[in-house]
Protein backbone atom coordinates (compact mmCIF):
# COMPACT_ATOMS: atom_id res chain seq x y z
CA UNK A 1 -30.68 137.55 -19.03
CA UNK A 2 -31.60 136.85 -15.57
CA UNK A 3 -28.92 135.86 -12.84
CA UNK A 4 -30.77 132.16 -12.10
CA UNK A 5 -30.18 131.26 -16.28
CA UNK A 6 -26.67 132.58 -16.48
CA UNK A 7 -26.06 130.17 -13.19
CA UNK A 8 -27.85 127.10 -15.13
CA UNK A 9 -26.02 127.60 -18.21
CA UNK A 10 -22.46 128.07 -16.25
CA UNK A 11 -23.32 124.91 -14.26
CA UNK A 12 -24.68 123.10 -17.01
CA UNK A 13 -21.56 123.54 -18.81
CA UNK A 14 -19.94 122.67 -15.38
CA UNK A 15 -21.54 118.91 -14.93
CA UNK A 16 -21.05 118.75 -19.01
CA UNK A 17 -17.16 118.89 -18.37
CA UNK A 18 -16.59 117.08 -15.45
CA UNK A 19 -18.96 114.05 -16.45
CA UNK A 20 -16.17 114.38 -19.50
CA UNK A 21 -13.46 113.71 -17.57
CA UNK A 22 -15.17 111.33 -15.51
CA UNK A 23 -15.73 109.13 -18.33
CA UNK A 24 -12.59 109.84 -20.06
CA UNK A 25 -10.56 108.35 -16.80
CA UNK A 26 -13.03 105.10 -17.09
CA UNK A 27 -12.88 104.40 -21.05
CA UNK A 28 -9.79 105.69 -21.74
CA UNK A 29 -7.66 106.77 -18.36
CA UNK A 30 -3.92 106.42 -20.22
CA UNK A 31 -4.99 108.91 -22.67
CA UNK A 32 -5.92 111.50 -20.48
CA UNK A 33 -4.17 110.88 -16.86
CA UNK A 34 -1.07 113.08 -18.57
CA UNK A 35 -3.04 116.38 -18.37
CA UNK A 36 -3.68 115.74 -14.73
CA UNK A 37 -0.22 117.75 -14.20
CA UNK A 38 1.63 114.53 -12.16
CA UNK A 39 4.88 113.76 -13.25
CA UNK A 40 4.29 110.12 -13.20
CA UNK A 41 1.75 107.15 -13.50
CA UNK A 42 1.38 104.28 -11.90
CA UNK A 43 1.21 100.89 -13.76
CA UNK A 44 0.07 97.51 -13.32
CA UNK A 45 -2.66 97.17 -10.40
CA UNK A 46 -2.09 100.74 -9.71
CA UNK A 47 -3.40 102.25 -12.67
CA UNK A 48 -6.81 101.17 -10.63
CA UNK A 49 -6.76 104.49 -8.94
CA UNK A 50 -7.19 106.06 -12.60
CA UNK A 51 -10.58 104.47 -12.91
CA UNK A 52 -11.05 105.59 -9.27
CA UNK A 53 -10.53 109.22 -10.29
CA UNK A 54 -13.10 108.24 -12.84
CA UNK A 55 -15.41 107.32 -10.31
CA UNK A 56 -15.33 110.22 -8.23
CA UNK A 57 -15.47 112.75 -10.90
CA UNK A 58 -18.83 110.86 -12.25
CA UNK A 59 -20.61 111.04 -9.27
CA UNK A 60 -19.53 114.70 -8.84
CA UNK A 61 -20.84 115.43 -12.19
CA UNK A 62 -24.56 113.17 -11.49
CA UNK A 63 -24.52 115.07 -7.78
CA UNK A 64 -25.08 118.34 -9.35
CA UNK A 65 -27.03 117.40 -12.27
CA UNK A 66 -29.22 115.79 -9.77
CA UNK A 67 -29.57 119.02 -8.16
CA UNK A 68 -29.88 120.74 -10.83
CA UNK A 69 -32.61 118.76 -12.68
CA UNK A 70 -34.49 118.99 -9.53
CA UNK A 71 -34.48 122.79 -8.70
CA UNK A 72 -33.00 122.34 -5.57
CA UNK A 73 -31.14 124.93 -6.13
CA UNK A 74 -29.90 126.47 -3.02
CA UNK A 75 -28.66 122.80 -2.27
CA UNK A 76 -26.52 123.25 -5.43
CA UNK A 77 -25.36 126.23 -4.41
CA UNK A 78 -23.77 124.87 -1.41
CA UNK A 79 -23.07 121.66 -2.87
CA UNK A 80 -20.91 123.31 -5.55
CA UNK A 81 -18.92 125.08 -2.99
CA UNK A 82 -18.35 121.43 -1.35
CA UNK A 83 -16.99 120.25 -4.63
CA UNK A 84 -14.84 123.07 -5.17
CA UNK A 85 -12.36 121.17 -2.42
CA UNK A 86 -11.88 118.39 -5.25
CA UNK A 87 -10.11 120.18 -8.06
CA UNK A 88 -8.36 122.43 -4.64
CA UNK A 89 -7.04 119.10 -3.19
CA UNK A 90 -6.15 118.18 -7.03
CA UNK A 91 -3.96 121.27 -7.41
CA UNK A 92 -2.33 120.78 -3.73
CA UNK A 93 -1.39 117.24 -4.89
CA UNK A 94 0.47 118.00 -7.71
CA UNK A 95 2.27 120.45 -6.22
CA UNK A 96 2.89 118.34 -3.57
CA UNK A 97 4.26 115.53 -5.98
CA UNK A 98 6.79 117.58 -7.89
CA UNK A 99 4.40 118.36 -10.88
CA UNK A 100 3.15 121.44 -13.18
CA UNK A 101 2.96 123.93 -11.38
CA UNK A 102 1.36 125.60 -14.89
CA UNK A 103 -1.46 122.70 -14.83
CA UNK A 104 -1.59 122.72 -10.90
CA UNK A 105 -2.86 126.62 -10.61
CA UNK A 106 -4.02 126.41 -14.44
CA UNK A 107 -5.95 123.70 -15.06
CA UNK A 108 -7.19 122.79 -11.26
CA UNK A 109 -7.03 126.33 -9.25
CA UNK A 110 -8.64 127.79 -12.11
CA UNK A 111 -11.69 124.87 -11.86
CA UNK A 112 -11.67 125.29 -7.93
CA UNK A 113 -12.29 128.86 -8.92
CA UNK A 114 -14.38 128.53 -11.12
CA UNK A 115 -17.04 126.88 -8.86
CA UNK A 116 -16.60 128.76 -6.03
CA UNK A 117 -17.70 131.61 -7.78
CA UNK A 118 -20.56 129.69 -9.15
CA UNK A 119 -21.62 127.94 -6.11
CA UNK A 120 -21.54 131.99 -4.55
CA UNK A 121 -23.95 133.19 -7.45
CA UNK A 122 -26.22 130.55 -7.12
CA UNK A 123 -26.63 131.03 -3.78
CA UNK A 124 -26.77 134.95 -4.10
CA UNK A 125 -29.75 133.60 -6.58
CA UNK A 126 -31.63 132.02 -3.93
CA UNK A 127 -31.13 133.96 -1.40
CA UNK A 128 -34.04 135.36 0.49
CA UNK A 129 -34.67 138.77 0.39
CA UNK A 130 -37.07 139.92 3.50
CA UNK A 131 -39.12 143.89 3.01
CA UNK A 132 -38.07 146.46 5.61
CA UNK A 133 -40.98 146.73 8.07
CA UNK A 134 -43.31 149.75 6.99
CA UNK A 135 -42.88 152.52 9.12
CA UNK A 136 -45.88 152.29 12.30
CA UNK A 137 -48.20 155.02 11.77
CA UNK A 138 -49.10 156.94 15.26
């Protein structure tokens, strides 16, 4: 199995799971806003920012399928290593807000991780790989 389809599958399965929670935080954002590790929600007009969360994690997710469908593929690469700051900013806020420190480093160190190492293979993938001069002959 080549390097370039274990990166597709692993990002595949990447945009898969983050569109999930994208959507999940639009349809259904009381259901799932618990597992974010935060030891508290806000109501009334503030449970806005849970479709906001929504929002951003969509686009994430159609930004690297984008990318993906396209075969821009050294963009991904880099790209992915952008979006790695998400779920990294994610964990650092709920630490920061008194909440699991288990689902802080679990859940969103893990994913921030997780796509670093991703973003690095795909862009070992595309990297360019230049010939040693041949020798001059006198």
């Amino acid at each position: 199995m080549s390097l370039k389809t274990v990166n597709t599958a692993l990002t595949t399965a990447g945009i898969l799971f983050i569109l999930y929670i994208g959507l999940s935080y639009l349809v259904a954002p009381g259901t799932i806003a618990p597992g974010f590790g935060l030891p508290d929600w806000p109501s009334g007009d503030g449970d806005g920012f849970l479709i906001l969360k929504g929002v951003r994690d969509t686009v994430s997710g159609l930004v690297l399928a984008v990318l993906l469908l396209t075969g821009h593929r050294r963009a991904l690469g880099f790209v992915l290593l952008a979006e790695a700051v998400t779920p990294f900013g994610d964990m650092t806020t709920v630490l920061a807000h008194h909440g699991s420190a288990a689902i802080a480093f679990g859940v969103h160190g893990l994913t921030a991780t997780v796509i670093v190492v991703i973003g690095l293979l795909t862009l070992r993938e595309t990297r360019t790989v230049t010939a040693a001069p041949a020798p001059a002959l006198s």
